[in-house]
C-alpha atoms as a PDB file:
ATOM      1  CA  UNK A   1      95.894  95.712  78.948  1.00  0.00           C
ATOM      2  CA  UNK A   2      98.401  92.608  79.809  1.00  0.00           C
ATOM      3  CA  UNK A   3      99.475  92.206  83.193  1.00  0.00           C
ATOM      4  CA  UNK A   4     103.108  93.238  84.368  1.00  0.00           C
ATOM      5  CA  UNK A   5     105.548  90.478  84.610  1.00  0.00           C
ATOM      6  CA  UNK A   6     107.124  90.531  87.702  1.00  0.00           C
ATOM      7  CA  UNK A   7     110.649  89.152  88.347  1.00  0.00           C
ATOM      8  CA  UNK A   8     110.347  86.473  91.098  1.00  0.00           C
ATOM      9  CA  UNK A   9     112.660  87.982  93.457  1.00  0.00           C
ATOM     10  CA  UNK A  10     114.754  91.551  93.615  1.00  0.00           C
ATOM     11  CA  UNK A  11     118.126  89.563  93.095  1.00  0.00           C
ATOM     12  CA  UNK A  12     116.449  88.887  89.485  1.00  0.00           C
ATOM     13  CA  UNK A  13     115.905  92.649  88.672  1.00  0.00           C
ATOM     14  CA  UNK A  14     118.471  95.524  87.486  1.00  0.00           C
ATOM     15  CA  UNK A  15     119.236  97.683  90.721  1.00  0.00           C
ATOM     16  CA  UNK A  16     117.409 100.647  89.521  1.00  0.00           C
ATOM     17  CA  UNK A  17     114.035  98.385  89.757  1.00  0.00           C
ATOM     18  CA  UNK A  18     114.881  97.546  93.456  1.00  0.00           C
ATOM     19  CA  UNK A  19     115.024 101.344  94.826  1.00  0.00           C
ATOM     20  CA  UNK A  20     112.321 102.660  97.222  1.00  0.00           C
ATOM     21  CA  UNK A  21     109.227 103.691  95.266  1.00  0.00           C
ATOM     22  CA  UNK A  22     107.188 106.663  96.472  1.00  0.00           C
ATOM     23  CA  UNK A  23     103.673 107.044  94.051  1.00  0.00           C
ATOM     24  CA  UNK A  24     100.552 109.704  94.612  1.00  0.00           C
ATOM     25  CA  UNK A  25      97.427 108.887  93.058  1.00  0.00           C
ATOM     26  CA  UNK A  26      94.244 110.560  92.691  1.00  0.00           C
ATOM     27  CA  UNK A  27      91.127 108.281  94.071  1.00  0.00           C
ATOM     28  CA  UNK A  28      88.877 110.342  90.957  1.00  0.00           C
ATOM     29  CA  UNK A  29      91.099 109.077  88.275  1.00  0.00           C
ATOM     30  CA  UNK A  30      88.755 106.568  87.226  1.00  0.00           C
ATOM     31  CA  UNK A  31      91.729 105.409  84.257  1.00  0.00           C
ATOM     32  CA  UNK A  32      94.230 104.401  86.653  1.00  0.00           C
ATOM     33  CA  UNK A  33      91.873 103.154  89.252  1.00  0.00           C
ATOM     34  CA  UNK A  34      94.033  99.795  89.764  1.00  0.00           C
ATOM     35  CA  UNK A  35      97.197 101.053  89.583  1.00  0.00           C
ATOM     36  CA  UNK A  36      97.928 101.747  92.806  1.00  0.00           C
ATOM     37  CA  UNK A  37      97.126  97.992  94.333  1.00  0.00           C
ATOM     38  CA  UNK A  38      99.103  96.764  91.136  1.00  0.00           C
ATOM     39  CA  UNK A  39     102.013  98.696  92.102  1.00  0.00           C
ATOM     40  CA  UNK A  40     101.683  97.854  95.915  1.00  0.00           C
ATOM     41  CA  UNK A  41     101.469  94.326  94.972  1.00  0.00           C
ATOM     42  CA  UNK A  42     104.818  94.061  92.814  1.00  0.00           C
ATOM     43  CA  UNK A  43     105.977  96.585  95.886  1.00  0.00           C
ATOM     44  CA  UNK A  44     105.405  93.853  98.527  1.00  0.00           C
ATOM     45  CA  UNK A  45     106.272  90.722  96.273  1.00  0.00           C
ATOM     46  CA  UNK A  46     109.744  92.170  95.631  1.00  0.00           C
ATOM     47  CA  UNK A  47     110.140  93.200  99.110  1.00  0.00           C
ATOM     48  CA  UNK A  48     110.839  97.479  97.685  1.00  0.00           C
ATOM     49  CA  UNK A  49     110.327  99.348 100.266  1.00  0.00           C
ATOM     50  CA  UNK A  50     107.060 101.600  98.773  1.00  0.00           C
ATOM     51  CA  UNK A  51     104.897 104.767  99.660  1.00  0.00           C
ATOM     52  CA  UNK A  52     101.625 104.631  97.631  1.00  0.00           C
ATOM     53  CA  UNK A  53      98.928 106.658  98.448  1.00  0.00           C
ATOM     54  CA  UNK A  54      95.440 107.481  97.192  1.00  0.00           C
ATOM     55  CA  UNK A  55      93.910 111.041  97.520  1.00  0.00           C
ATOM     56  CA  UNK A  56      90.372 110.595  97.465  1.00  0.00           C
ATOM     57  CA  UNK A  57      89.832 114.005  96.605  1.00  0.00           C
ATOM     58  CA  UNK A  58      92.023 114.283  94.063  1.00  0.00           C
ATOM     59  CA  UNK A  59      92.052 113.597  90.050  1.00  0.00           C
ATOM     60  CA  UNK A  60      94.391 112.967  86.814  1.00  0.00           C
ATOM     61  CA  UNK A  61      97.576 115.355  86.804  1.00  0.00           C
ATOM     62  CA  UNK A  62      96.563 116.923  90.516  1.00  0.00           C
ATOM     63  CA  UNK A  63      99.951 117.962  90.908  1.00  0.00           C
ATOM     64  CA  UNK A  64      99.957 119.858  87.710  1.00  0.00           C
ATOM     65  CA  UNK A  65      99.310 123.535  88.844  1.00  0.00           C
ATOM     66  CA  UNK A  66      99.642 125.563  85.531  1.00  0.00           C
ATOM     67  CA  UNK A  67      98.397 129.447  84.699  1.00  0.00           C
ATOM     68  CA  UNK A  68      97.412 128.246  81.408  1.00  0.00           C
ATOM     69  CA  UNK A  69      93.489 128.137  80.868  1.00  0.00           C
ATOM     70  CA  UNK A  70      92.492 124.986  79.297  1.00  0.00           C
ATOM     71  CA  UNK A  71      90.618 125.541  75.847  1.00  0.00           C
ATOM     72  CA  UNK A  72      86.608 124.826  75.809  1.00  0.00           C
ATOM     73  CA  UNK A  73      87.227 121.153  75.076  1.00  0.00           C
ATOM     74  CA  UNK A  74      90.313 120.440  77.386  1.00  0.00           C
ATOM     75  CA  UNK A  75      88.436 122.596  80.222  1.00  0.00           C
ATOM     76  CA  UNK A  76      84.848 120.262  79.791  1.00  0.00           C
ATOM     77  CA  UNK A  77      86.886 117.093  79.471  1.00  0.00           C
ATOM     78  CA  UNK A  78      89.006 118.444  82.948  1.00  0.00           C
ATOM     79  CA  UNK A  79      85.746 118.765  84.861  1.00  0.00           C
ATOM     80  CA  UNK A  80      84.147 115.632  83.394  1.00  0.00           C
ATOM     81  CA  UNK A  81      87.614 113.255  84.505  1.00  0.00           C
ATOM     82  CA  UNK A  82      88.068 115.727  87.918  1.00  0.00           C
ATOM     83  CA  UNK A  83      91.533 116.293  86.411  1.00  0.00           C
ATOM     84  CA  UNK A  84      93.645 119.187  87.756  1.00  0.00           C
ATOM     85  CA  UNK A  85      95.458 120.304  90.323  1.00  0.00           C
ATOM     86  CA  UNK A  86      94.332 119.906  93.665  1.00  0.00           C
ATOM     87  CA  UNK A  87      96.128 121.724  96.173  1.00  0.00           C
ATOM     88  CA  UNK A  88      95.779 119.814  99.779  1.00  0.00           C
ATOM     89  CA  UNK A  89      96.799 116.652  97.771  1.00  0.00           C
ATOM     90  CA  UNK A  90      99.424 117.972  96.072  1.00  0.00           C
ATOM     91  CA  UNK A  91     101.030 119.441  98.764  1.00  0.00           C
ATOM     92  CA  UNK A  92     101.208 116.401 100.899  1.00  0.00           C
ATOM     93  CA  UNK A  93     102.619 114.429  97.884  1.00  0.00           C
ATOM     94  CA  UNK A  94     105.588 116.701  97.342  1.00  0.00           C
ATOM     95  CA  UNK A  95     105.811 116.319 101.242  1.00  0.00           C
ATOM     96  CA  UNK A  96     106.670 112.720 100.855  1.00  0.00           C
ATOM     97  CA  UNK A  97     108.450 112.719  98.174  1.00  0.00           C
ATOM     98  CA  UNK A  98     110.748 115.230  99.408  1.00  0.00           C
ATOM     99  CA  UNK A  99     111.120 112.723 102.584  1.00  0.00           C
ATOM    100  CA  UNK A 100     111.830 109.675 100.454  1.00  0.00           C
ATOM    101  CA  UNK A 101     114.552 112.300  98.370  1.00  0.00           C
ATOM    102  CA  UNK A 102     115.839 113.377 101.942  1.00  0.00           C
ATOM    103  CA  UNK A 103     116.003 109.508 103.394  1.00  0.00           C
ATOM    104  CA  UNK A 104     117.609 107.463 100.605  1.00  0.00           C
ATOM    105  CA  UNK A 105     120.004 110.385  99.235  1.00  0.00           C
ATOM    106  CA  UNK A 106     121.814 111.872 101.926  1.00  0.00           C
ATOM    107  CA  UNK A 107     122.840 108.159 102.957  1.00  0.00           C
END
């Protein structure tokens, strides 16, 4: 995968790209595994105010809570990734991003 190119400072980005950031990850989500210290690298170099966390408990799509039953395949590939929802994680990530909502839009 080729690394992001980051602008050298936030006056060279659009002012969408310069917002506070607030991102959840699951620690069990082997795929995106370095995304969250990519992210809170960019985060710091552009000086955007960020919220990353890592749920060590958690997996892929852990704020996905669906009443569909996954299929045979889906539901063996879900336990083998520890994708799902996962509600203790979830929670507090809806928590926070609520806050950042709350913070940044009633200004």
């Amino acid at each position: 995968m080729a690394d992001v190119v980051i602008p050298t400072s936030a006056g060279a980005m659009p002012g969408y790209l310069s917002r506070p950031i607030v991102a959840s990850f699951g620690a069990r989500d082997r795929a995106l595994r370095k995304a969250p210290r990519r992210l809170a690298l960019a985060a710091e170099q552009l000086v955007i105010e960020h919220d990353i966390t890592v749920y060590p408990e958690a997996g892929h799509a852990f704020l996905h809570q669906s009443a569909d039953q996954p299929g045979p395949v889906m539901g063996i590939l879900t336990r083998i990734t520890h994708a799902g929802y996962h509600e203790a994680s979830a929670r507090d990530a809806r928590s926070r991003m609520i806050a950042l909502l709350d913070a940044h839009l009633k200004q």
